[in-house]
C-alpha atoms as a PDB file:
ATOM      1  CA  UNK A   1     108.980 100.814 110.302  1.00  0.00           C
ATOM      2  CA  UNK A   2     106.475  98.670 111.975  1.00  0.00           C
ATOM      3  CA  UNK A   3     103.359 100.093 113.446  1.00  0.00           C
ATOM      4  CA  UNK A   4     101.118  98.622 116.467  1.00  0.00           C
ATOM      5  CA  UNK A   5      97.940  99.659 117.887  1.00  0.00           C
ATOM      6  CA  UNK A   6      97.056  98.065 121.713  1.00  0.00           C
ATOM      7  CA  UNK A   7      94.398  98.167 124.390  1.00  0.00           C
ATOM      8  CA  UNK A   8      95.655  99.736 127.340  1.00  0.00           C
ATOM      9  CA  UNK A   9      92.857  98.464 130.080  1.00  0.00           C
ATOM     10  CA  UNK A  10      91.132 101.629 131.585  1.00  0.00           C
ATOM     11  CA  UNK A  11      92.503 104.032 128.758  1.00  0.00           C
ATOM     12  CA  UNK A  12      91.203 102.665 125.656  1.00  0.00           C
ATOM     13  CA  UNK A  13      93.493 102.107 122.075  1.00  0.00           C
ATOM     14  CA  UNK A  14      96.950 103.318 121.773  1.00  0.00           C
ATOM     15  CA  UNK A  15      99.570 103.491 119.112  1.00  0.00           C
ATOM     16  CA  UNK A  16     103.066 102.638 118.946  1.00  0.00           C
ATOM     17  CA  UNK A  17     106.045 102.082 117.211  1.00  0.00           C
ATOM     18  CA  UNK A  18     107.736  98.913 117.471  1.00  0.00           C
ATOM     19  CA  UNK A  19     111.653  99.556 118.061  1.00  0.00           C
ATOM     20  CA  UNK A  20     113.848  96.159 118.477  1.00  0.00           C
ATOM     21  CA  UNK A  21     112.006  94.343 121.263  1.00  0.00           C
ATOM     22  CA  UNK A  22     110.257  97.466 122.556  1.00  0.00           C
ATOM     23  CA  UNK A  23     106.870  98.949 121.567  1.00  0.00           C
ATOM     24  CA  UNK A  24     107.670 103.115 122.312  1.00  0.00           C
ATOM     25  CA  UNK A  25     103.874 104.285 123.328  1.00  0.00           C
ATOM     26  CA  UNK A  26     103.476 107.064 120.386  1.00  0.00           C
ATOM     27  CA  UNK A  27      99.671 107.672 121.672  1.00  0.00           C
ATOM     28  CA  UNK A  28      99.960 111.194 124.538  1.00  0.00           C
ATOM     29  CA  UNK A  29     102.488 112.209 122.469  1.00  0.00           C
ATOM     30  CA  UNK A  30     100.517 115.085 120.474  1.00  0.00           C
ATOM     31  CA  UNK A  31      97.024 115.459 121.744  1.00  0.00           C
ATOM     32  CA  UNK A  32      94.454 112.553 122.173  1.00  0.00           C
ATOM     33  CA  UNK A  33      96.553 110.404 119.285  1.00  0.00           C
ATOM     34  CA  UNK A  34      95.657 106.668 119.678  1.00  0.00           C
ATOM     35  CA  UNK A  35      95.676 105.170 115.901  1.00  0.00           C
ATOM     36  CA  UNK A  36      97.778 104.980 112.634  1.00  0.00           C
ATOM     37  CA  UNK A  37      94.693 107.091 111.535  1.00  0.00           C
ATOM     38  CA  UNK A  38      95.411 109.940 113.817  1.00  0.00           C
ATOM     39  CA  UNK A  39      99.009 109.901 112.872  1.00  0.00           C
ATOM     40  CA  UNK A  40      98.002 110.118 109.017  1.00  0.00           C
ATOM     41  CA  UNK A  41      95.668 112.538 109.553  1.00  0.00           C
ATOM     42  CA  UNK A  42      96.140 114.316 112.214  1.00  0.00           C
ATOM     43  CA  UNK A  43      99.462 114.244 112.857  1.00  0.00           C
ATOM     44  CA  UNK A  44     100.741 115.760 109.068  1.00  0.00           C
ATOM     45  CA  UNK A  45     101.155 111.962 107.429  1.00  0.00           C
ATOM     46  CA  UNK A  46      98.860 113.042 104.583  1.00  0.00           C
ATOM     47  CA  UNK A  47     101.149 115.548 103.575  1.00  0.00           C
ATOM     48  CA  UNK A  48     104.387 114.694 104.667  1.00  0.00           C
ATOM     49  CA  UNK A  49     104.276 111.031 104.600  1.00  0.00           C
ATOM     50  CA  UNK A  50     103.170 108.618 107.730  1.00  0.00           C
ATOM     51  CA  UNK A  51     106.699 107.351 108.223  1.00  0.00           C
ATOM     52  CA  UNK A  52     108.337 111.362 108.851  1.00  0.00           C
ATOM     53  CA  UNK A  53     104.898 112.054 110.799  1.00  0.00           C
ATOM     54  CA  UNK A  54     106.240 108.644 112.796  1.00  0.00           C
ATOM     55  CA  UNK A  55     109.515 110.286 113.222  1.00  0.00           C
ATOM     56  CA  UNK A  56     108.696 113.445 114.391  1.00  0.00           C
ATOM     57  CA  UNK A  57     106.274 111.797 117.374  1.00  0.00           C
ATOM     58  CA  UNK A  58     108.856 109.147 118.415  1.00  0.00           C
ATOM     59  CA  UNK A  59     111.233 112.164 120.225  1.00  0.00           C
ATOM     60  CA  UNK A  60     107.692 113.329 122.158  1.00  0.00           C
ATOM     61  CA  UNK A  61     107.316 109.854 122.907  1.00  0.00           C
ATOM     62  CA  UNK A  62     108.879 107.956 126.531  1.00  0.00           C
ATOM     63  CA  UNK A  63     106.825 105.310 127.939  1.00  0.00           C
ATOM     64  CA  UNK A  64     108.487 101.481 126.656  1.00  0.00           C
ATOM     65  CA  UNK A  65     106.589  97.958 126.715  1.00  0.00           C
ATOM     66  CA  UNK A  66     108.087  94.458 125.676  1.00  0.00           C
ATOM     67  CA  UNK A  67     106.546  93.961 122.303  1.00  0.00           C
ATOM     68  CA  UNK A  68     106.498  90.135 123.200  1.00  0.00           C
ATOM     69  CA  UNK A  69     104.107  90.529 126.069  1.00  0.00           C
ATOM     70  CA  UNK A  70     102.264  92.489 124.049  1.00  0.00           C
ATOM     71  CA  UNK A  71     102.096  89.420 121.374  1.00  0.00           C
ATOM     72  CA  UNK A  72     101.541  87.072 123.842  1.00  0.00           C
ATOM     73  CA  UNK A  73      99.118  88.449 126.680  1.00  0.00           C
ATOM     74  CA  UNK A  74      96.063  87.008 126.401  1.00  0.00           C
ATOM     75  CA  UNK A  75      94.077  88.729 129.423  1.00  0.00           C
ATOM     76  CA  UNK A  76      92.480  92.127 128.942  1.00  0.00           C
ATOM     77  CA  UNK A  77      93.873  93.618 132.306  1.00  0.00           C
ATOM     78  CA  UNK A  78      97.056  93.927 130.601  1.00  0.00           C
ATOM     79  CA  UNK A  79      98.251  95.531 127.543  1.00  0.00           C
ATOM     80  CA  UNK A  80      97.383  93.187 124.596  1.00  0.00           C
ATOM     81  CA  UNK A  81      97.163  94.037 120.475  1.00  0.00           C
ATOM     82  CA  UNK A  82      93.938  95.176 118.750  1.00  0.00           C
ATOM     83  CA  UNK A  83      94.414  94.820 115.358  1.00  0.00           C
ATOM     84  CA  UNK A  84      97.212  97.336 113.809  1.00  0.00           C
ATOM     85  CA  UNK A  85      94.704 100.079 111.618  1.00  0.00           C
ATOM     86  CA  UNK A  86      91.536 100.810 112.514  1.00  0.00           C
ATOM     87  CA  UNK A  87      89.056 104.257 112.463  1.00  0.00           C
ATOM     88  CA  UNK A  88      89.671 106.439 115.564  1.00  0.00           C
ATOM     89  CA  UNK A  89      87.644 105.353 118.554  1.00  0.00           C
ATOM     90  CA  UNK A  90      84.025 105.956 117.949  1.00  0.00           C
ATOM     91  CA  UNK A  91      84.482 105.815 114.193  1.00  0.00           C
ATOM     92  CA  UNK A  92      84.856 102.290 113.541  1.00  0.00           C
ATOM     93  CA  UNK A  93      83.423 103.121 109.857  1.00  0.00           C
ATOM     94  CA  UNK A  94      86.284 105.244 109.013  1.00  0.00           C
ATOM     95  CA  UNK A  95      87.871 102.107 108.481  1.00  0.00           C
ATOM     96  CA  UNK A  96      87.012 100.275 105.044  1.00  0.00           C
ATOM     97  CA  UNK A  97      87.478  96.725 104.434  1.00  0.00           C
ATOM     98  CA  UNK A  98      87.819  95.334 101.199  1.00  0.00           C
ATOM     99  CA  UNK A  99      88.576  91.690  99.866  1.00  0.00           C
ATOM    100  CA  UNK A 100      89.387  90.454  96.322  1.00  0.00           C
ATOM    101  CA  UNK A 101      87.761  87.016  95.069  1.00  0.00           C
ATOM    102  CA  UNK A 102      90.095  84.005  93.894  1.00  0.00           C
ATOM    103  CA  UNK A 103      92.996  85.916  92.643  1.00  0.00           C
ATOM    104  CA  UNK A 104      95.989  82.826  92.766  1.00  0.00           C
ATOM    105  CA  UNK A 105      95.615  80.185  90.523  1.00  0.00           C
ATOM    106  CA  UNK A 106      95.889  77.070  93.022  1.00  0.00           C
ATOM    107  CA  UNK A 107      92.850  78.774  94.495  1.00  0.00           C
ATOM    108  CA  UNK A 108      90.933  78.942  91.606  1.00  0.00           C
ATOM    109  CA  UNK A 109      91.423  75.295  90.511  1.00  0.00           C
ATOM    110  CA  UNK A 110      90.435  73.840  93.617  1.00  0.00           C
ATOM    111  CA  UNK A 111      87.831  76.015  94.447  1.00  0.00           C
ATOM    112  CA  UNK A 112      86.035  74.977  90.978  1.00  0.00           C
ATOM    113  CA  UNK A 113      86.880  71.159  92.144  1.00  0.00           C
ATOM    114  CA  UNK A 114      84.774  71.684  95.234  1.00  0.00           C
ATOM    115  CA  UNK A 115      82.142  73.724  93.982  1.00  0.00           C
ATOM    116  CA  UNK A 116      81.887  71.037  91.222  1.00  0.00           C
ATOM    117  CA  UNK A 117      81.572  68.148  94.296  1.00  0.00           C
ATOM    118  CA  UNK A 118      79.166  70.191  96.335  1.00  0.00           C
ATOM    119  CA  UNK A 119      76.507  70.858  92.924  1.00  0.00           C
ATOM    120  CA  UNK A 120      77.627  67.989  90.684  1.00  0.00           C
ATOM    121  CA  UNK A 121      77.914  70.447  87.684  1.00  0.00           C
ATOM    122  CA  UNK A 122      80.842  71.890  86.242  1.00  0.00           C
ATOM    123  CA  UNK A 123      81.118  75.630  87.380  1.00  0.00           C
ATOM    124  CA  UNK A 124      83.460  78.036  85.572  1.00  0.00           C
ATOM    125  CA  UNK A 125      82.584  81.399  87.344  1.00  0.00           C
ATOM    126  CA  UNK A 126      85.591  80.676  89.136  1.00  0.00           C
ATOM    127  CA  UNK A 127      87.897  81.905  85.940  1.00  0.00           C
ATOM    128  CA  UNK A 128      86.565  85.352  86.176  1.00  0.00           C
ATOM    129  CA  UNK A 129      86.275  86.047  90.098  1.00  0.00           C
ATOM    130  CA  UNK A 130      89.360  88.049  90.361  1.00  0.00           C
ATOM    131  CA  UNK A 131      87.080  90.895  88.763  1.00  0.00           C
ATOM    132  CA  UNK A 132      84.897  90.525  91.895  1.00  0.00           C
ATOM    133  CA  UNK A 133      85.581  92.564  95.302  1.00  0.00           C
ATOM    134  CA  UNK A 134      83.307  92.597  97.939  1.00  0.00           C
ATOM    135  CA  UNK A 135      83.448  94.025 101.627  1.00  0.00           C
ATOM    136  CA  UNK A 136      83.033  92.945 105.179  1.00  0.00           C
ATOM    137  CA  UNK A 137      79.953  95.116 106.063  1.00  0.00           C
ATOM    138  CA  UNK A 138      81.018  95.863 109.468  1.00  0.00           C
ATOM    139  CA  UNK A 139      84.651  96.985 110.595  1.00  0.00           C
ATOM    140  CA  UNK A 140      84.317  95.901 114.308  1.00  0.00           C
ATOM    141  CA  UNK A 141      83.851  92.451 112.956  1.00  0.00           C
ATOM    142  CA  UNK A 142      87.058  92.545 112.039  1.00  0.00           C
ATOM    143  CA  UNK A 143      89.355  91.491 115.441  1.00  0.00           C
ATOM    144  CA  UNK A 144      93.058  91.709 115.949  1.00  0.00           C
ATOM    145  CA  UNK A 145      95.741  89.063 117.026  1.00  0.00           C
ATOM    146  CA  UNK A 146      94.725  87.035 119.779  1.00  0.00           C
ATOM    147  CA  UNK A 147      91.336  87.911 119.778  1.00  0.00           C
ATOM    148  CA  UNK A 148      88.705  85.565 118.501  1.00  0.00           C
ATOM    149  CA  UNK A 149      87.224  84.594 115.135  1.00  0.00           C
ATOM    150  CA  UNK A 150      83.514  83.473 116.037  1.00  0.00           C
ATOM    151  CA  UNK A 151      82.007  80.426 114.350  1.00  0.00           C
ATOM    152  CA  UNK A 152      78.353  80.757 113.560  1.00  0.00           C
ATOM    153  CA  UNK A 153      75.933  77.674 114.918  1.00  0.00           C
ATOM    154  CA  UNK A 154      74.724  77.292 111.353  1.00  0.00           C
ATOM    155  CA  UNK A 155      77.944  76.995 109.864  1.00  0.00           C
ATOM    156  CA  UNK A 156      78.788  74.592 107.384  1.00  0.00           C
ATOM    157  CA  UNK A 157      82.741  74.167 106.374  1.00  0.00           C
ATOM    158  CA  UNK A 158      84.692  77.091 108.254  1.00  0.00           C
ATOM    159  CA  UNK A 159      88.135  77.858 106.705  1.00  0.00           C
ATOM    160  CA  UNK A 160      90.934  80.238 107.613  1.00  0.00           C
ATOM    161  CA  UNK A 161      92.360  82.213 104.247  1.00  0.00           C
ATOM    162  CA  UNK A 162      95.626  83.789 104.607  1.00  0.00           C
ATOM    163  CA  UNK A 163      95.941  86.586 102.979  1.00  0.00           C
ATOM    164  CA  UNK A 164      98.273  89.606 102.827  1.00  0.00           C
ATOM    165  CA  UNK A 165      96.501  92.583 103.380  1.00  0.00           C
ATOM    166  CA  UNK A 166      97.432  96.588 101.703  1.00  0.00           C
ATOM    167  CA  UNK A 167      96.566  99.448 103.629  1.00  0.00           C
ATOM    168  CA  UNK A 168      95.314 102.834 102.280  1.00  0.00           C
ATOM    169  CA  UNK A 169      95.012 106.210 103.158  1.00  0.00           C
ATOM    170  CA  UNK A 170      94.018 109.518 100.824  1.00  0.00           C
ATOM    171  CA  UNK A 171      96.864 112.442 100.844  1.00  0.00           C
ATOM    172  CA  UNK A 172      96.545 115.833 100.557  1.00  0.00           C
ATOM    173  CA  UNK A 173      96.678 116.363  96.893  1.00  0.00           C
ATOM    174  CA  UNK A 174      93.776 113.674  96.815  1.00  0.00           C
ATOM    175  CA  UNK A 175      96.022 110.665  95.144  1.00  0.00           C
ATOM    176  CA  UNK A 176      95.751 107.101  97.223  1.00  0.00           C
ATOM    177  CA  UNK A 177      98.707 106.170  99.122  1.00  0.00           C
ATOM    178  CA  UNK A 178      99.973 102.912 100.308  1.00  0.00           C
ATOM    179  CA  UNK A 179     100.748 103.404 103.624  1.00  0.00           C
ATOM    180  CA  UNK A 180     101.919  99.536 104.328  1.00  0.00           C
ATOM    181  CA  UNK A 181     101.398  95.968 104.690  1.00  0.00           C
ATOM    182  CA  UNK A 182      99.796  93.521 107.145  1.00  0.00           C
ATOM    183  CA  UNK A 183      98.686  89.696 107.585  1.00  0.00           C
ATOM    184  CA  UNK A 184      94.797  88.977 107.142  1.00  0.00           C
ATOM    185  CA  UNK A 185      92.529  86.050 107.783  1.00  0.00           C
ATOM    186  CA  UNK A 186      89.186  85.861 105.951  1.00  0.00           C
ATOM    187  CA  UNK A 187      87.836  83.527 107.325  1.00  0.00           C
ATOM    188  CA  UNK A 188      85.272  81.773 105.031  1.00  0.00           C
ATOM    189  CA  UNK A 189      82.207  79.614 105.138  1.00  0.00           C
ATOM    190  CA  UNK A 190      83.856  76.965 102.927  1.00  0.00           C
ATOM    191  CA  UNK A 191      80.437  75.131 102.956  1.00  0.00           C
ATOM    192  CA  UNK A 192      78.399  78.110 101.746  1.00  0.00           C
ATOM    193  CA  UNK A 193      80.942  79.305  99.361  1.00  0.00           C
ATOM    194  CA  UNK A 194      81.615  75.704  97.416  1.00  0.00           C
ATOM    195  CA  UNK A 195      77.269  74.937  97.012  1.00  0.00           C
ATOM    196  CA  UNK A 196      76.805  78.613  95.747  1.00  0.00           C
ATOM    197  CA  UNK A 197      79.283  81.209  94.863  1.00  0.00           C
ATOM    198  CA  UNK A 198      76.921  83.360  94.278  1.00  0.00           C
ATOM    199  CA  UNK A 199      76.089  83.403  98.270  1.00  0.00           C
ATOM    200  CA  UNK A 200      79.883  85.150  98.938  1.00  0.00           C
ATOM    201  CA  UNK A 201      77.975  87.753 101.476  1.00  0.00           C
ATOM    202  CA  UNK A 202      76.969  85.332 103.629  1.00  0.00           C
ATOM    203  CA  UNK A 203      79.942  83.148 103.440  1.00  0.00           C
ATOM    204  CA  UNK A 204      82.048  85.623 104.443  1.00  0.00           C
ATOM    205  CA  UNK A 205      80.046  87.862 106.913  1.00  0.00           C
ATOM    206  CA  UNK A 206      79.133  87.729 110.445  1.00  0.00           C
ATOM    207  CA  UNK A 207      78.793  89.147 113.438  1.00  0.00           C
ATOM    208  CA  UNK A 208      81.668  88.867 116.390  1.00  0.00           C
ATOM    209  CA  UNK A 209      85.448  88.173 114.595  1.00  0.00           C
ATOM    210  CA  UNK A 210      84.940  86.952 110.863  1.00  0.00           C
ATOM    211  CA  UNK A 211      88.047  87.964 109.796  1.00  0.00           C
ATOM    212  CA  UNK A 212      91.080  89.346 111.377  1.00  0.00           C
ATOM    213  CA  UNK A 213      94.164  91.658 110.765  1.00  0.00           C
ATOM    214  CA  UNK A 214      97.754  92.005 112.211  1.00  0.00           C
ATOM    215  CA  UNK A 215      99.635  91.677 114.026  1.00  0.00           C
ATOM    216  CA  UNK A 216     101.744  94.478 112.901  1.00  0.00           C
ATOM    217  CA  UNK A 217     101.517  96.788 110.197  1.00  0.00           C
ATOM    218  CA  UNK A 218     104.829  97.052 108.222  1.00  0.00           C
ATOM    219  CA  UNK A 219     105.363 100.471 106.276  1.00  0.00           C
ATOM    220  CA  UNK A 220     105.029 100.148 102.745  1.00  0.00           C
ATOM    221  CA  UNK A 221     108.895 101.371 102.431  1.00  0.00           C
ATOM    222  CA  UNK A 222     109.685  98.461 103.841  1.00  0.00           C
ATOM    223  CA  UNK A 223     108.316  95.723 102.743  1.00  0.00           C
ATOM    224  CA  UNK A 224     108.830  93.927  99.639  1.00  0.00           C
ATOM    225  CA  UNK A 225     105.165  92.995  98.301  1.00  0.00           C
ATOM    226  CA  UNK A 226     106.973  90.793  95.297  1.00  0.00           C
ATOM    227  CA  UNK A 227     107.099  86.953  96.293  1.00  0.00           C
ATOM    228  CA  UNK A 228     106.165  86.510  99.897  1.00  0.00           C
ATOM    229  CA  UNK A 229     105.582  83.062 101.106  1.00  0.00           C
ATOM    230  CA  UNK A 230     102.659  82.486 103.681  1.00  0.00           C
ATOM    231  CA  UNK A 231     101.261  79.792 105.935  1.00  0.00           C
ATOM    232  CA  UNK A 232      98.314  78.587 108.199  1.00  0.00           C
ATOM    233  CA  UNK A 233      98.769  75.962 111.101  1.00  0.00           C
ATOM    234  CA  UNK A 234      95.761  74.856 112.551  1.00  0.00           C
ATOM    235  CA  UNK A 235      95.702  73.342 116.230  1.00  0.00           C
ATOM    236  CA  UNK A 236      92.739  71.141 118.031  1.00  0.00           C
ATOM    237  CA  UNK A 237      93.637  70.757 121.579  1.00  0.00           C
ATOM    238  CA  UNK A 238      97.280  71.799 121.056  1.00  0.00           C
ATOM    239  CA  UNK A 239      98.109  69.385 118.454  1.00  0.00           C
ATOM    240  CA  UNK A 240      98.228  70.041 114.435  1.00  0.00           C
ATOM    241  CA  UNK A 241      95.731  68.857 112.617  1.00  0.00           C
ATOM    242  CA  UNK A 242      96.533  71.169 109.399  1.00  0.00           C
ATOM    243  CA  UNK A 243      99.322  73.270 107.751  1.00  0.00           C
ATOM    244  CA  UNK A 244      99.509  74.303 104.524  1.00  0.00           C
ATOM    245  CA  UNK A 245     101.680  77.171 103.089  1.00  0.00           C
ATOM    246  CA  UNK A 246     101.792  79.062  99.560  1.00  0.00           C
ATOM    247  CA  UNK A 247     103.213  81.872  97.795  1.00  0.00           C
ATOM    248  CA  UNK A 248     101.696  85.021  97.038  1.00  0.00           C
ATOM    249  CA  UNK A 249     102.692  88.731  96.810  1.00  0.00           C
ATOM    250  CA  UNK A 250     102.866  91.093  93.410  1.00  0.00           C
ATOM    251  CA  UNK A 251     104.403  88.159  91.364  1.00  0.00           C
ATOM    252  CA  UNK A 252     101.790  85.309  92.366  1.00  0.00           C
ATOM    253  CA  UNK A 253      98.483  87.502  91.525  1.00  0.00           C
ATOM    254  CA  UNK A 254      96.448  85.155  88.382  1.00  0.00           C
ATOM    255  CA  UNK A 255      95.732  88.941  86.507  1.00  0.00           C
ATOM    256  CA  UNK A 256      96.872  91.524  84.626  1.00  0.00           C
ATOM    257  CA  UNK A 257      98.493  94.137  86.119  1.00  0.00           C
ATOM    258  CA  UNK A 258      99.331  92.444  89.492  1.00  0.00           C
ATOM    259  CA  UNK A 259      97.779  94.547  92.479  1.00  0.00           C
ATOM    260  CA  UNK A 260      96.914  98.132  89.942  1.00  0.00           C
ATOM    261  CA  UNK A 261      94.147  95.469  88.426  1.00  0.00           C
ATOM    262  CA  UNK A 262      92.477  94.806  91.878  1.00  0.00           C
ATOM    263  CA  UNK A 263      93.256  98.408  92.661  1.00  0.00           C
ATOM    264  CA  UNK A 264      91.496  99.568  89.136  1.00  0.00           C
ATOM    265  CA  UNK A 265      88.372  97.662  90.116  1.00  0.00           C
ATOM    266  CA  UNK A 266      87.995  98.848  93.724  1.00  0.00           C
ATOM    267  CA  UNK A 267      88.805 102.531  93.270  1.00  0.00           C
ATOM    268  CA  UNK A 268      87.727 103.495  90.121  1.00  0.00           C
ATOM    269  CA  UNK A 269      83.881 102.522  90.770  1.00  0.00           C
ATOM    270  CA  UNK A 270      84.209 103.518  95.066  1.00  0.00           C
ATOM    271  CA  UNK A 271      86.929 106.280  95.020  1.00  0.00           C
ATOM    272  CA  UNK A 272      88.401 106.749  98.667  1.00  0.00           C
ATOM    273  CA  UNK A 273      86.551 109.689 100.843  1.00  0.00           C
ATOM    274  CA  UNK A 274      88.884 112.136 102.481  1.00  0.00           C
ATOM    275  CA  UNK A 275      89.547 111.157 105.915  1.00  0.00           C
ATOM    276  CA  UNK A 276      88.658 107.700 105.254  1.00  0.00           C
ATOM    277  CA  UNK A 277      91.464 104.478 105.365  1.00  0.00           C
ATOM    278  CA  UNK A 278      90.942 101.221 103.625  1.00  0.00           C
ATOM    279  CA  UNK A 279      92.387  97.700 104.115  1.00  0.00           C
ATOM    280  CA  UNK A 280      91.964  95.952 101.170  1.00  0.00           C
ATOM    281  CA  UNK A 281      92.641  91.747 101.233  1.00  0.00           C
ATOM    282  CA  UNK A 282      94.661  90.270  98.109  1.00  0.00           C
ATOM    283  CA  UNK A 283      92.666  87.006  97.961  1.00  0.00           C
ATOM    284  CA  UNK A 284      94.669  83.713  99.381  1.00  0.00           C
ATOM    285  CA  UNK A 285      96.772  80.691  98.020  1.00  0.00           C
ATOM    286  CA  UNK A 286      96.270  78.782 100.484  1.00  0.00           C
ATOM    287  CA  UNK A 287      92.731  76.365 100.486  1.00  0.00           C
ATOM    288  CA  UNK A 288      92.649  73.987 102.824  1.00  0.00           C
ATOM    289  CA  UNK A 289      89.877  71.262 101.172  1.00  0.00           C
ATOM    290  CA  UNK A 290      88.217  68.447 102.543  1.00  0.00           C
ATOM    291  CA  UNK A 291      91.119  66.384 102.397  1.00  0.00           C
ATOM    292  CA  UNK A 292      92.726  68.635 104.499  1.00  0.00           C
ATOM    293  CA  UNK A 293      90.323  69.403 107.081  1.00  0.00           C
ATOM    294  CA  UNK A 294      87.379  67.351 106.811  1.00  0.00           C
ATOM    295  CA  UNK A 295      84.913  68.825 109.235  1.00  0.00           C
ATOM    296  CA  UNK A 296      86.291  72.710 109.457  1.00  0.00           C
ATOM    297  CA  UNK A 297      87.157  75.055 111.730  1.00  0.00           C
ATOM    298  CA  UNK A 298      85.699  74.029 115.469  1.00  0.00           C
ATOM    299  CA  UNK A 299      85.087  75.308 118.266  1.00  0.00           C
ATOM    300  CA  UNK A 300      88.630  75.885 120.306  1.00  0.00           C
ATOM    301  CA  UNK A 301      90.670  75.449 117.598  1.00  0.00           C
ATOM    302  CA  UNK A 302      93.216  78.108 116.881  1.00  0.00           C
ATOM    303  CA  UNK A 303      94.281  79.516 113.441  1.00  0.00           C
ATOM    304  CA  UNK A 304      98.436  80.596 113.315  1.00  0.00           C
ATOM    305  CA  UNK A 305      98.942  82.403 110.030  1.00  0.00           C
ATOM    306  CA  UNK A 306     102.803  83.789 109.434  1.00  0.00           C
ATOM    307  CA  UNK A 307     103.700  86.610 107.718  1.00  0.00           C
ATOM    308  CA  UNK A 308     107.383  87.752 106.713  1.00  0.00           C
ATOM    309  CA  UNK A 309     108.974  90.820 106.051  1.00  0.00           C
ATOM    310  CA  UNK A 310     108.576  91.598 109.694  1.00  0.00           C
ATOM    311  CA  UNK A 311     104.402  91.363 109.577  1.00  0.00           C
ATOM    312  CA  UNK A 312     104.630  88.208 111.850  1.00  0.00           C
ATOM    313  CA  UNK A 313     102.524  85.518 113.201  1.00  0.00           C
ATOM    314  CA  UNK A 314      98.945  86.466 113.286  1.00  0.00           C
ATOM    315  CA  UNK A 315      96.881  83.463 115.647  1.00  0.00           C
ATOM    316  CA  UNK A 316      93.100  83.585 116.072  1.00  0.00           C
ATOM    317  CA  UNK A 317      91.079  80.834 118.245  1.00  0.00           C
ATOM    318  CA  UNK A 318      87.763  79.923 117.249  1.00  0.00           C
ATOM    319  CA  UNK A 319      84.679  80.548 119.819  1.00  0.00           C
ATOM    320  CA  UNK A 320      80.944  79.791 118.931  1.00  0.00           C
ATOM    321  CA  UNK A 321      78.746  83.254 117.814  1.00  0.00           C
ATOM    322  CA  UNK A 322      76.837  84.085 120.211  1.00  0.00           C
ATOM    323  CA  UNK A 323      73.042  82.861 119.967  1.00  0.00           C
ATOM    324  CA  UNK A 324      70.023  85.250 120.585  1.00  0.00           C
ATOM    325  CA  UNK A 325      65.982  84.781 120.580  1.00  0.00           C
ATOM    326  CA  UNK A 326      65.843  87.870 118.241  1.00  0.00           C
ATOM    327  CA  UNK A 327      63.629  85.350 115.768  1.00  0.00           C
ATOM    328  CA  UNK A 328      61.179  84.204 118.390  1.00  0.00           C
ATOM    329  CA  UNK A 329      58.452  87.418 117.531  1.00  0.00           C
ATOM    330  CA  UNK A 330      58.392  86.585 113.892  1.00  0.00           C
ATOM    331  CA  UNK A 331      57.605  82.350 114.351  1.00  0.00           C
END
């Protein structure tokens, strides 16, 4: 089963099922339901499982869109995707977002590489940092597909990391569930992140898009999180400048364990609150370096990252952060 959530201009978020080419409008169906969050926990997922709470909706459920217009619209007077789980509206926090460090091993090598250009010393902290998860501070900053990653002015090396993305809710009998699988980019301050590793925060946070989910959320009973091959395109002015692509999945993770080690870390120190969901990034094997993309991310490029197992093509552009005189009182 694959899961949407979309704008619809004047009414807000909705949710919806995608059937063939079709998107069937699940949100009127029972009450005010407009997220994957309502539906597990509102809707009797948490007990009875998000895909039968899916079921049940679908025959309350009439109202049909073309799931490729919904991919491809770009203007907000039209239906267009938000990113596929999110808190209810007003509740962006019920939403956590989590993110593992260098978990693949062609990530870790040339990760060390770089960090050993940017200081000129060896570094080895990069042999350990699957053991480190951190979070993006604040859900909203995380966009969906279509919608823009921002580039901050003081930017130094901006990278896209593909990454496949597990999505969690708490059940009834208080155990963690996975409820599926979608496409992430975490998009990093290369720059930042290669001088000092110890400054991960600020390479990876921002305000405005600095990282991104979608498009679609496939049900974990069906998708295989094994061996799943991934891959970012990068386009300036239309034309490729970058592609790289790399394997990842269950199978590809550089740990013990596979995913329960990430898992192990996360919950067993920050345990899931009732009510709460939580998107939790793998960690990437793709890196595009220097070599590959010299100057970064800029301004007006756009980011493609594809996703099988019927997650899809997730595509970002890149806009400049907004600027404010917030700093003027203090100089």
């Amino acid at each position: 089963m694959k899961l949407v959530q979309f704008v619809e201009p004047g009414d807000g978020l909705h949710v919806g099922v995608v059937e063939g080419d079709e998107v069937l409008d699940l949100t009127g169906a029972q009450g005010v339901l407009r997220t994957v969050y309502d539906i597990y926990y509102d809707c009797g997922g948490d007990e009875k499982g998000l895909v039968a709470a899916v079921n049940e909706l679908q025959g309350l459920a009439s109202r049909r869109l073309s799931f490729a217009d919904l991919l491809a619209n770009r203007n907000t007077d039209s239906p267009y995707l938000s990113k596929p789980v999110s808190g209810p509206p007003g509740h962006p926090h019920a939403l956590r977002v989590w993110l593992a460090g260098v978990t693949h091993e062609v990530s870790a090598k040339l990760r060390e590489i770089e960090a050993k250009q940017a200081t000129g010393d060896a570094v080895n902290v990069y042999d350990q940092k699957y053991r480190e998860v951190f979070s993006k501070g604040e859900p909203d900053a995380v966009v969906g597909h279509g919608q823009p990653i921002t580039r901050p002015a003081d930017t130094m090396r901006l990278v896209p990391e593909t990454e496949l993305v597990s999505v969690y809710g708490l059940n009834k009998q208080g155990q963690l569930e996975r409820l599926g699988y979608t496409g992430g980019n975490d998009a990093t301050d290369n720059g930042i992140e290669a001088s000092n590793p110890l400054n991960l925060p600020q390479a990876k946070n921002w305000a405005g898009g600095c990282a991104s989910l979608g498009p679609v959320l496939v049900t974990a009973d069906e998708y295989d999180d094994a061996d799943v091959t991934v891959s970012c395109e990068i386009l300036r002015g239309g034309e490729r400048v970058a592609y790289k692509e790399g394997p990842t999945g269950q199978n590809n993770l550089n740990m013990p364990d596979k995913l329960l080690h990430l898992e192990r870390h996360l919950f067993n120190r920050i345990p899931l609150e009732p009510r709460m969901l939580l998107a939790f990034y793998w960690g990437t094997p793709i890196v595009f370096t220097e070599a590959d993309l010299s100057d970064g991310l800029q301004d007006g490029d756009v980011m493609r990252l594809a996703f099988p197992g019927g997650i899809g093509v997730l595509e970002n552009p890149v806009v400049p952060l907004a600027q404010t005189d917030q700093l003027q009182g203090l100089q």
